[in-house]
Protein backbone atom coordinates (compact mmCIF):
# COMPACT_ATOMS: atom_id res chain seq x y z
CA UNK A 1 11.89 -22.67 -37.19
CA UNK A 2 9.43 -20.92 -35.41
CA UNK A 3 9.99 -16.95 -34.61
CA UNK A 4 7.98 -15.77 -32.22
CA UNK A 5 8.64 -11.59 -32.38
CA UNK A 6 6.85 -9.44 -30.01
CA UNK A 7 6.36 -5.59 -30.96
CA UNK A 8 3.87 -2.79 -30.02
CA UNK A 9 0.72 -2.30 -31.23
CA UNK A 10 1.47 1.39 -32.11
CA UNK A 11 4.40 2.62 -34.73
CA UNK A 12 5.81 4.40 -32.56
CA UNK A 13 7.59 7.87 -32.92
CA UNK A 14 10.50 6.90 -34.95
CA UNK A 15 9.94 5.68 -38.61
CA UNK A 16 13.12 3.19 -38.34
CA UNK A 17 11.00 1.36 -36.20
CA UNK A 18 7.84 0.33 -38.79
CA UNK A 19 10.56 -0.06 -41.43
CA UNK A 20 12.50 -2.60 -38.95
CA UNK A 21 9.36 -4.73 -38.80
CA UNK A 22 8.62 -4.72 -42.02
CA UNK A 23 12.57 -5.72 -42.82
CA UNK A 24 12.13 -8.46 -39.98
CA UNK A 25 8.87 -10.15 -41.46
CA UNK A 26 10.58 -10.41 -44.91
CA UNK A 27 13.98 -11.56 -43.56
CA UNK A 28 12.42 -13.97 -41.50
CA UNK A 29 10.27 -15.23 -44.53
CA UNK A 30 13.19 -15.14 -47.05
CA UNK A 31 14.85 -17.64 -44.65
CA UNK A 32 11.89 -20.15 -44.88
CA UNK A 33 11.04 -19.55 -41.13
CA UNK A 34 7.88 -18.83 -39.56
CA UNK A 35 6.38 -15.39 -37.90
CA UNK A 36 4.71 -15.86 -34.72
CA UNK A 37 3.21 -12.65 -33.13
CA UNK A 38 0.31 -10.92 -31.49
CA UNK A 39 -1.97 -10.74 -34.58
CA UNK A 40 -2.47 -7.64 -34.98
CA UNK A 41 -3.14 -5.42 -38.28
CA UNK A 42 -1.61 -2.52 -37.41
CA UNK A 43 1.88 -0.70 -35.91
CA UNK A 44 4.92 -2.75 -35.35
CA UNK A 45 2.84 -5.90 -35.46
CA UNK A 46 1.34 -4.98 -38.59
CA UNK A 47 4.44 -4.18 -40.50
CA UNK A 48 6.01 -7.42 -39.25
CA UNK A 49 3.38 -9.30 -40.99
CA UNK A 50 2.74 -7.33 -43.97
CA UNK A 51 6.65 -7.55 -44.35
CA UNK A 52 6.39 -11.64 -43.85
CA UNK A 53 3.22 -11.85 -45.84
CA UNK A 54 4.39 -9.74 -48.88
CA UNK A 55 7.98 -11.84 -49.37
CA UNK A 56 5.43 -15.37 -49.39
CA UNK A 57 6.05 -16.39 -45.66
CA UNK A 58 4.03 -18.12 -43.27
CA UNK A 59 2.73 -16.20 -40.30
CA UNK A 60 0.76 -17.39 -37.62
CA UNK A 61 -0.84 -14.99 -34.97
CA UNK A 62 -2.15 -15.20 -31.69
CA UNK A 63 -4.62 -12.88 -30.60
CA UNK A 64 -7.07 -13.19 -27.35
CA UNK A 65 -10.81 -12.77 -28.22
CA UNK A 66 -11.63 -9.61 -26.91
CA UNK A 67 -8.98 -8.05 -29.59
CA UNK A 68 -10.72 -9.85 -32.30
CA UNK A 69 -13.65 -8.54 -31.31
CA UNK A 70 -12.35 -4.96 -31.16
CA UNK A 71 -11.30 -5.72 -34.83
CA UNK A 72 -7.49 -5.75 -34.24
CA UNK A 73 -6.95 -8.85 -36.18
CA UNK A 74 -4.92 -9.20 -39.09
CA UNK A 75 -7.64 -10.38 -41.27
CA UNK A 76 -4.48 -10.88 -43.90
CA UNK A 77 -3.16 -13.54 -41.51
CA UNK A 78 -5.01 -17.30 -42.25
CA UNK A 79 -3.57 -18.90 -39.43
CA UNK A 80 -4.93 -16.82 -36.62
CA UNK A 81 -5.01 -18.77 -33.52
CA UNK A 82 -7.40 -17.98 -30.95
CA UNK A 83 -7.04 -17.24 -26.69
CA UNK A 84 -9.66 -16.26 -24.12
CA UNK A 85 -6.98 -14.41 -22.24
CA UNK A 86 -3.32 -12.26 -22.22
CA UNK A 87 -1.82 -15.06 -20.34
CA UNK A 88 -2.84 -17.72 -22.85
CA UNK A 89 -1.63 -15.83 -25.33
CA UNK A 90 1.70 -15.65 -23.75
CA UNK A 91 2.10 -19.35 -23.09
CA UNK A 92 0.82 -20.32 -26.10
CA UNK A 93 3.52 -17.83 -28.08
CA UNK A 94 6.19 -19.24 -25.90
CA UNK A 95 5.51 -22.98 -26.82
CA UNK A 96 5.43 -22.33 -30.38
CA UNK A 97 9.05 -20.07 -30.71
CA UNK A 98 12.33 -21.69 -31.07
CA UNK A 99 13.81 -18.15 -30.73
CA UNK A 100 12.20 -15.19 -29.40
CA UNK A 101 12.77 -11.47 -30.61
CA UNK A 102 11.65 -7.88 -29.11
CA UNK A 103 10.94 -5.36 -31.22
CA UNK A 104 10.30 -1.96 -29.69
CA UNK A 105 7.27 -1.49 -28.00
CA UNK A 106 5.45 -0.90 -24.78
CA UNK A 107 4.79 -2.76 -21.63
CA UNK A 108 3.35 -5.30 -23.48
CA UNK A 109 5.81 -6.17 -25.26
CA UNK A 110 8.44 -6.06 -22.33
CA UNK A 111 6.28 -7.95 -20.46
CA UNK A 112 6.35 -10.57 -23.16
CA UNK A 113 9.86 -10.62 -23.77
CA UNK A 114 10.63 -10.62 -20.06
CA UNK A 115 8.63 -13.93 -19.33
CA UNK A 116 10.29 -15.68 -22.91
CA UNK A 117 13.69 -14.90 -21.13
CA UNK A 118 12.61 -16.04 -17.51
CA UNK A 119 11.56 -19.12 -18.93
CA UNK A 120 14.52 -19.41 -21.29
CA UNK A 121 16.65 -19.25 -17.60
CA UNK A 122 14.36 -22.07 -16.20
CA UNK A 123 14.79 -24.41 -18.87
CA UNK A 124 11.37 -24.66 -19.30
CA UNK A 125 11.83 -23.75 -23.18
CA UNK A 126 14.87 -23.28 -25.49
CA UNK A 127 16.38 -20.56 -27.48
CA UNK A 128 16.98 -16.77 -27.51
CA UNK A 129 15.42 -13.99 -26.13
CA UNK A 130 17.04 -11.28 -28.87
CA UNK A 131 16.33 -7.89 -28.77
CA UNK A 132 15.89 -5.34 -31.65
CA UNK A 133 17.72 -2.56 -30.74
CA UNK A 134 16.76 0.16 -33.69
CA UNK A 135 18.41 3.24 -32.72
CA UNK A 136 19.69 2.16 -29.24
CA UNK A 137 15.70 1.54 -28.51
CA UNK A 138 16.73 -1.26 -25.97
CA UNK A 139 19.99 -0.16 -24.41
CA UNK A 140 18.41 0.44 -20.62
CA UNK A 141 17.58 -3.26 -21.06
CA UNK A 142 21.25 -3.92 -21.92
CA UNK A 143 22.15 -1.74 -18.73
CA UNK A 144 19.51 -3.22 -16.52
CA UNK A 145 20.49 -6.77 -17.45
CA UNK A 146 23.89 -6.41 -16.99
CA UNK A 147 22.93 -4.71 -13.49
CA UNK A 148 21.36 -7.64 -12.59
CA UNK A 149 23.82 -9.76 -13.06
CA UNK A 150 26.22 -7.01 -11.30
CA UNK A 151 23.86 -7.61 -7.98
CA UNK A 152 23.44 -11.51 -7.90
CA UNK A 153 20.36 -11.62 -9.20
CA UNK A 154 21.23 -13.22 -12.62
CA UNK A 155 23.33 -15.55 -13.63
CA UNK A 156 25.87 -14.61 -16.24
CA UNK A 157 24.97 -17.52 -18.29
CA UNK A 158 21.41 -16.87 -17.99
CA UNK A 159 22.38 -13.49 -19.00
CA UNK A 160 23.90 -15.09 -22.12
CA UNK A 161 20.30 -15.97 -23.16
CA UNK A 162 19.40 -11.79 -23.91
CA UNK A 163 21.20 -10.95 -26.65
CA UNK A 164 20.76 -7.67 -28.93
CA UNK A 165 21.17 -7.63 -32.26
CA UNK A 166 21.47 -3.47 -33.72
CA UNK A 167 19.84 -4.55 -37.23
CA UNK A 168 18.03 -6.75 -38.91
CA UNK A 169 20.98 -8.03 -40.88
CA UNK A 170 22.61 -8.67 -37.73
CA UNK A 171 19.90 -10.32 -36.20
CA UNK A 172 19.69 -12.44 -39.49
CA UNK A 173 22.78 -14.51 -37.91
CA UNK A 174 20.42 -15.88 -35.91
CA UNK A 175 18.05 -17.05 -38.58
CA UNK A 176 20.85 -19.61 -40.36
């Protein structure tokens, strides 16, 4: 199975939240599943693959070109696929995941979890949109979801697609 995990590019200011990556990336690896992300080297996206990478796990990144040529890349990662733009980067993430996971981050990152869970509602691919909720990190989500579905602008069962896991071990349920 194919994870595709979505994270800022930055630590961020709590240390739970580098620690959670890292925890992800070797969970995720341990289970014989593969890390999809934003290939970068560094933050939340670099301690999800360093994580992956150091338990033996396959990782595959997507990264546009202008990032590689900043020198974002992961040059750790050996399948490091390639866009010309954000929005190809997007699509092509959401084609390869079979379940789709939000760790904290930035606009980015809810930008990229937001379209995985619209499309998720349109059927136009499958699984979960799960989000990482270190240290209540994602509970205006929960409350803005639930809002939306409070106002008739979401479906509860499309709701049903968002779900948030409070730990890695308890996002681990939906690695079996």
């Amino acid at each position: 199975m194919n994870i595709t995990v979505y994270g800022g590019a930055h630590p961020g200011s709590d240390p739970a939240f580098v620690a959670a990556a890292e925890a992800l990336g070797r969970t995720i690896a341990k289970h014989g599943h593969t890390v999809v992300y934003g290939g970068g080297a560094i933050g939340m996206m670099g301690g999800l693959s360093r994580g992956a990478l150091e338990e033996g796990g396959k990782v595959t990144g997507v990264i546009p070109r202008f990032m590689v040529e900043r020198e974002w890349a992961n040059p750790a990662v050996k399948d490091m696929r390639m866009t010309e733009t954000m929005a190809e980067r997007k699509t092509m993430m959401n084609e390869l995941g079979d379940l789709f996971v939000a760790m904290p981050g930035g606009t980015g990152t809810l930008e990229e979890i937001a379209e995985s869970l619209a499309h998720c509602n349109l059927g136009l691919i499958a699984g979960k949109c799960v989000f990482l909720n270190i240290n209540g990190y994602y509970e205006p989500m929960r409350t803005m979801l639930d809002a939306m579905v409070q106002a008739g602008y979401m479906a509860a069962h499309e709701r049903a697609n968002a779900v948030f896991a409070d730990s890695v071990e308890e996002l681990e349920e939906y690695l079996k």
